[in-house]
N, C-alpha and C. Protein backbone atom coordinates (compact mmCIF):
# COMPACT_ATOMS: atom_id res chain seq x y z
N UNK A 1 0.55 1.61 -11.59
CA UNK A 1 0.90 0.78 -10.45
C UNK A 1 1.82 1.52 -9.49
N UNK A 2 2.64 1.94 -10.14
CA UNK A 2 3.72 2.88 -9.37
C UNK A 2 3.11 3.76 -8.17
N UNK A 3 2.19 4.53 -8.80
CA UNK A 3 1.23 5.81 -7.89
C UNK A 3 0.74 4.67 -6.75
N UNK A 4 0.00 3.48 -6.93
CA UNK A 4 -0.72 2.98 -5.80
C UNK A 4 -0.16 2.22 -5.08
N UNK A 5 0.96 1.94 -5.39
CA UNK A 5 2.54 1.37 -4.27
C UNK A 5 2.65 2.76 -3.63
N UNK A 6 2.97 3.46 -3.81
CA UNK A 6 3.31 4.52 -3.42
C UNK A 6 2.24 5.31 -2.76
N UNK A 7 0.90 5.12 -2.99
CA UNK A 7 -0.29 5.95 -1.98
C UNK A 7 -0.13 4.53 -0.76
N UNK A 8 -0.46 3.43 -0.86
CA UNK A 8 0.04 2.26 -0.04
C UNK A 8 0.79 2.92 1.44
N UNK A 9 2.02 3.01 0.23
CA UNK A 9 3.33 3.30 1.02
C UNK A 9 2.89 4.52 2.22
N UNK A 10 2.46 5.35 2.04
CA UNK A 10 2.15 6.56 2.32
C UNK A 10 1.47 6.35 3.68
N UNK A 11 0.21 5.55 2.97
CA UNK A 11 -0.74 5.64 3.84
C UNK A 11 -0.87 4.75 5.13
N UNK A 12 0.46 3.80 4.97
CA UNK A 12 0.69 2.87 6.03
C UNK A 12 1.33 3.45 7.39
N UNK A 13 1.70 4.58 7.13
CA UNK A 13 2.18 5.11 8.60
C UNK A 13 4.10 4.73 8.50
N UNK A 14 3.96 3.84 7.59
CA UNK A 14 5.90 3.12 7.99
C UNK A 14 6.68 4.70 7.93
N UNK A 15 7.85 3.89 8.41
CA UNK A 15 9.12 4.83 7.71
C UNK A 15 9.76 4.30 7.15
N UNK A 16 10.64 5.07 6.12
CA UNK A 16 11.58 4.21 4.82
C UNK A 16 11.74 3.08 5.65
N UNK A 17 12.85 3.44 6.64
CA UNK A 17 13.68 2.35 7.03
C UNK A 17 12.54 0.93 7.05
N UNK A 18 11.33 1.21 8.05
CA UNK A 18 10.33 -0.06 8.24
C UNK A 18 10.10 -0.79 7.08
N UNK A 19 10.04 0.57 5.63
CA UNK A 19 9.06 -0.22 4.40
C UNK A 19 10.38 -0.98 3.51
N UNK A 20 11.47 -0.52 3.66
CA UNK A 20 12.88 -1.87 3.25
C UNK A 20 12.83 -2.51 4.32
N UNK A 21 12.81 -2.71 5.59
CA UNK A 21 13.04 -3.64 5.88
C UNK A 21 12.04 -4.90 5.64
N UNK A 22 10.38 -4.76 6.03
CA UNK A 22 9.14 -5.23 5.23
C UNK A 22 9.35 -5.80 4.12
N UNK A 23 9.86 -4.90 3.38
CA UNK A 23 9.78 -5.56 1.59
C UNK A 23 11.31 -6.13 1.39
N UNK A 24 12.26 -6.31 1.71
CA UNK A 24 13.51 -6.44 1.30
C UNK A 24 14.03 -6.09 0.20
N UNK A 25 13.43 -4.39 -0.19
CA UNK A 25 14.14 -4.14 -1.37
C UNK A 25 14.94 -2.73 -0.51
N UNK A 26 15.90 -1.87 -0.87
CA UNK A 26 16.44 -1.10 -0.42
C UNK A 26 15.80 0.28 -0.64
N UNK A 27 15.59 1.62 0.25
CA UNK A 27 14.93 2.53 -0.05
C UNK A 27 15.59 3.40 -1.54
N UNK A 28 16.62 3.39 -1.89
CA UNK A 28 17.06 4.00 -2.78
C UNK A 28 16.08 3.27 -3.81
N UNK A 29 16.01 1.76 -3.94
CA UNK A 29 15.39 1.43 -5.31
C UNK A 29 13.84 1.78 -5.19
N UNK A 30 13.39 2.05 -4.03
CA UNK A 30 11.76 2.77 -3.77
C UNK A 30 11.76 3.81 -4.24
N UNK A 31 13.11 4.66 -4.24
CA UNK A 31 12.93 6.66 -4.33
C UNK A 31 13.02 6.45 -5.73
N UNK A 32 13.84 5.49 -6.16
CA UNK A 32 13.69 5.39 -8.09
C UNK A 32 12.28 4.91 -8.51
N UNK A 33 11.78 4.24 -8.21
CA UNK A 33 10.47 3.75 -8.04
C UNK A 33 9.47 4.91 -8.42
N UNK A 34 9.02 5.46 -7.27
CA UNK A 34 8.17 6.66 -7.20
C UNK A 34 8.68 7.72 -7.89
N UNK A 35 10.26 8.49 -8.08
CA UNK A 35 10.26 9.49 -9.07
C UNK A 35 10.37 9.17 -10.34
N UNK A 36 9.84 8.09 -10.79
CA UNK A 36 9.78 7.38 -12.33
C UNK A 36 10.74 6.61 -12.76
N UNK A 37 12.24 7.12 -12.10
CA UNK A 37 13.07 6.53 -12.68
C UNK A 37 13.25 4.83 -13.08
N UNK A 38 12.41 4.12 -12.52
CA UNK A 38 12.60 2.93 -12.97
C UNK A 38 10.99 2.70 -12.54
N UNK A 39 10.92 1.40 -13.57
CA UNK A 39 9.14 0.33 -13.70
C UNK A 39 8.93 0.09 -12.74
N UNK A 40 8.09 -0.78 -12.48
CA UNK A 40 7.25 -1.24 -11.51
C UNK A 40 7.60 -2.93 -12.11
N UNK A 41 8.77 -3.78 -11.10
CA UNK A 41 9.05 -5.20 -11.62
C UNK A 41 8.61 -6.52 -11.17
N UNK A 42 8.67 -7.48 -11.02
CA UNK A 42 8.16 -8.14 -10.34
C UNK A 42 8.77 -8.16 -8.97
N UNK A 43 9.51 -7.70 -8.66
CA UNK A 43 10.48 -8.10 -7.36
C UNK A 43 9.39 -6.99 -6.46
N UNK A 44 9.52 -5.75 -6.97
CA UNK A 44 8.16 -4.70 -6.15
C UNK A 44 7.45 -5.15 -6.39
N UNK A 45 6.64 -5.66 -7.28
CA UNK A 45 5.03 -6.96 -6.69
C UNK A 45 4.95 -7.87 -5.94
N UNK A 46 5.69 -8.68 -5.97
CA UNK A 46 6.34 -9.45 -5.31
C UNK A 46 6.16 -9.09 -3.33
N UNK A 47 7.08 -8.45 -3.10
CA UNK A 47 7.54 -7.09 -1.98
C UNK A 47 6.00 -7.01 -1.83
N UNK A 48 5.38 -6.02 -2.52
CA UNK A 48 4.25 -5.12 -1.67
C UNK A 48 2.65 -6.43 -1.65
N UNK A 49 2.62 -7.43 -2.23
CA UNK A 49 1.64 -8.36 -2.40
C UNK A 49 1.57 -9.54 -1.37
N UNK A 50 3.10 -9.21 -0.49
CA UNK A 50 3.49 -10.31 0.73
C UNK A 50 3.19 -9.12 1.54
N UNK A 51 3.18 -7.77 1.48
CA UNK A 51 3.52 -7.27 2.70
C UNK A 51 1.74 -6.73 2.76
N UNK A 52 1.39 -7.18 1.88
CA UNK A 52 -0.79 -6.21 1.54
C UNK A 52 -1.10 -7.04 0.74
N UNK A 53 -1.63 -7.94 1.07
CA UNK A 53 -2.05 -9.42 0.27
C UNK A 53 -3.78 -9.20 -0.28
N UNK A 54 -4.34 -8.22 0.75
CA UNK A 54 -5.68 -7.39 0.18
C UNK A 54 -5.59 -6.62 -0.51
N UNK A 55 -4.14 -6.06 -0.71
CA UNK A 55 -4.26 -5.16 -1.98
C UNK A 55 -3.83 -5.45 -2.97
N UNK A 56 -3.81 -7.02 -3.75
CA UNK A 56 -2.84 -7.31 -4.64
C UNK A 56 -3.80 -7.12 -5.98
N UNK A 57 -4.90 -7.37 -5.65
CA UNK A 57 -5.65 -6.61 -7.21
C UNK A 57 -5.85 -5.60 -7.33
N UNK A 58 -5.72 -4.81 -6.55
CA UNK A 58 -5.67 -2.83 -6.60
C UNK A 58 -4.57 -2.46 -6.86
N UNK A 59 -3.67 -2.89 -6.86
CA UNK A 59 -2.23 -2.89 -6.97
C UNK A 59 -2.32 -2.97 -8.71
N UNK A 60 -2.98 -4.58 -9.33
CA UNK A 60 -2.49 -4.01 -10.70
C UNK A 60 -3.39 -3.85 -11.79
N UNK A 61 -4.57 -3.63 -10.99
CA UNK A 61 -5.68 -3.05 -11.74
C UNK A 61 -6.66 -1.65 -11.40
N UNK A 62 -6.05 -1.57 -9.99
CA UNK A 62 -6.39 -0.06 -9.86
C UNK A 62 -7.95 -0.56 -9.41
N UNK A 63 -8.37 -1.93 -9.40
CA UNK A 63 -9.86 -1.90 -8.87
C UNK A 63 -9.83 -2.53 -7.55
N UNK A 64 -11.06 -2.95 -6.87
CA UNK A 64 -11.10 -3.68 -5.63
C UNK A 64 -12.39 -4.72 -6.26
N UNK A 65 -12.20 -5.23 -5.59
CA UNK A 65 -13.20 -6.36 -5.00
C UNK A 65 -13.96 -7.33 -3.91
N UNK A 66 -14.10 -5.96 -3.32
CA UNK A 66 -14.52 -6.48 -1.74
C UNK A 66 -15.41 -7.47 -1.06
N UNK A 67 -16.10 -7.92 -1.69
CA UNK A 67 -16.67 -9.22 -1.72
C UNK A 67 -14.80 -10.46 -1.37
N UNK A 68 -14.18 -10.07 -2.29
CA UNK A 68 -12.91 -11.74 -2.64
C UNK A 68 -12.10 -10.81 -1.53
N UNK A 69 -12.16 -9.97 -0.59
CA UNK A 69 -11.14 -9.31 0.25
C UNK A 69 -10.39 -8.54 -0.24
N UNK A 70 -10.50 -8.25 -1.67
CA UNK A 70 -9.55 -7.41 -2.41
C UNK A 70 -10.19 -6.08 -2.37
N UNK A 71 -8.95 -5.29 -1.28
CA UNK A 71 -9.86 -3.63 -1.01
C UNK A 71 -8.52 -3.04 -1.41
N UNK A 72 -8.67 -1.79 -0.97
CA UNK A 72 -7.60 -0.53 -1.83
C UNK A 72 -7.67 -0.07 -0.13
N UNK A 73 -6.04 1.09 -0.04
CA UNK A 73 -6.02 1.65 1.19
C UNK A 73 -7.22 2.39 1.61
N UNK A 74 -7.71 2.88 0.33
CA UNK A 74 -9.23 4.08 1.30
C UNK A 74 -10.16 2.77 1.49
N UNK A 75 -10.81 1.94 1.10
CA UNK A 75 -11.39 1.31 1.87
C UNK A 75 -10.94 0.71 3.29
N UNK A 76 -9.47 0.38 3.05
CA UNK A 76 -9.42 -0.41 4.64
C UNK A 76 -8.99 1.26 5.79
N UNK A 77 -8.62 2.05 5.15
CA UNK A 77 -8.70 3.45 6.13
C UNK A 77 -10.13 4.16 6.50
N UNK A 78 -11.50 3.39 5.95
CA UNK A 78 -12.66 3.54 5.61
C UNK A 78 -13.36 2.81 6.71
N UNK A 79 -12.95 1.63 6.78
CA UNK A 79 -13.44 0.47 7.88
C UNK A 79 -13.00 0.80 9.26
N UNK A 80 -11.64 1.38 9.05
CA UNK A 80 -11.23 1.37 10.15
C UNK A 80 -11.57 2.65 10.88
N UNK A 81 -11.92 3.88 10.21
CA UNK A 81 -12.83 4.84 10.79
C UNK A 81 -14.57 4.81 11.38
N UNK A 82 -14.68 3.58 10.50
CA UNK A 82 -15.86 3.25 10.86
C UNK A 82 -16.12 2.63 12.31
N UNK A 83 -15.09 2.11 12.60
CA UNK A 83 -14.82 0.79 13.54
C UNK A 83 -14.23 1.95 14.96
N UNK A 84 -14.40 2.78 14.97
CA UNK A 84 -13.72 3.76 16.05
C UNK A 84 -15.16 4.65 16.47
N UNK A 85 -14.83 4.02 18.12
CA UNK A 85 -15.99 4.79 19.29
C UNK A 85 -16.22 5.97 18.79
N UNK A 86 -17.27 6.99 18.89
CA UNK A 86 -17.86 8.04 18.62
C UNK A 86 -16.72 9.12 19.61
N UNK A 87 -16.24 10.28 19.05
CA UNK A 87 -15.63 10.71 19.81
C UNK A 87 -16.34 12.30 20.52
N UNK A 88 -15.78 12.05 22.09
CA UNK A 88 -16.72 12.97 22.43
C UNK A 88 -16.67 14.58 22.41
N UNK A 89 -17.61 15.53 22.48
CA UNK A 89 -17.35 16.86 22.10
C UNK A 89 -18.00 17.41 22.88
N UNK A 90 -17.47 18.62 23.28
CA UNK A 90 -18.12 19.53 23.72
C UNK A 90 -16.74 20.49 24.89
């Protein structure tokens, strides 16, 4: 769970400061978070399931289910490449 809070985190573009203020947990307890030092509790489920409500079953099963809206960041970074005008070359 830890790793896919943390690819989430990543892949949202925030900065610390945005992703505490978003989640109301403080960035220090995120940096413990991701370098192992502490679980994955309910208060960070909690946090990241209000702030990515499509990702709350990828979150703790690592699957999607896109049919029930339940996608993972590469799918919705997937759609959203899809969804962008052809860009031009030459």
């Amino acid at each position: 769970m830890r790793d896919r809070i943390e690819q989430a985190f990543q892949q949202s573009g925030m900065t610390k400061q945005e992703f505490e203020q978003q989640t109301g947990i403080s960035w220090f307890k995120w940096q413990n978070l991701f370098s192992g030092k502490q679980r994955v509790n309910e208060d960070h489920l909690n946090a990241v399931n209000t702030l990515w409500p499509q990702y709350a079953y990828w979150f703790v099963t690592g699957k999607t289910m896109p049919e029930a809206g339940q996608i993972s960041p590469e799918i919705e970074q997937a759609r959203s490449n899809s969804k962008e005008p052809p860009k031009a070359t030459g």
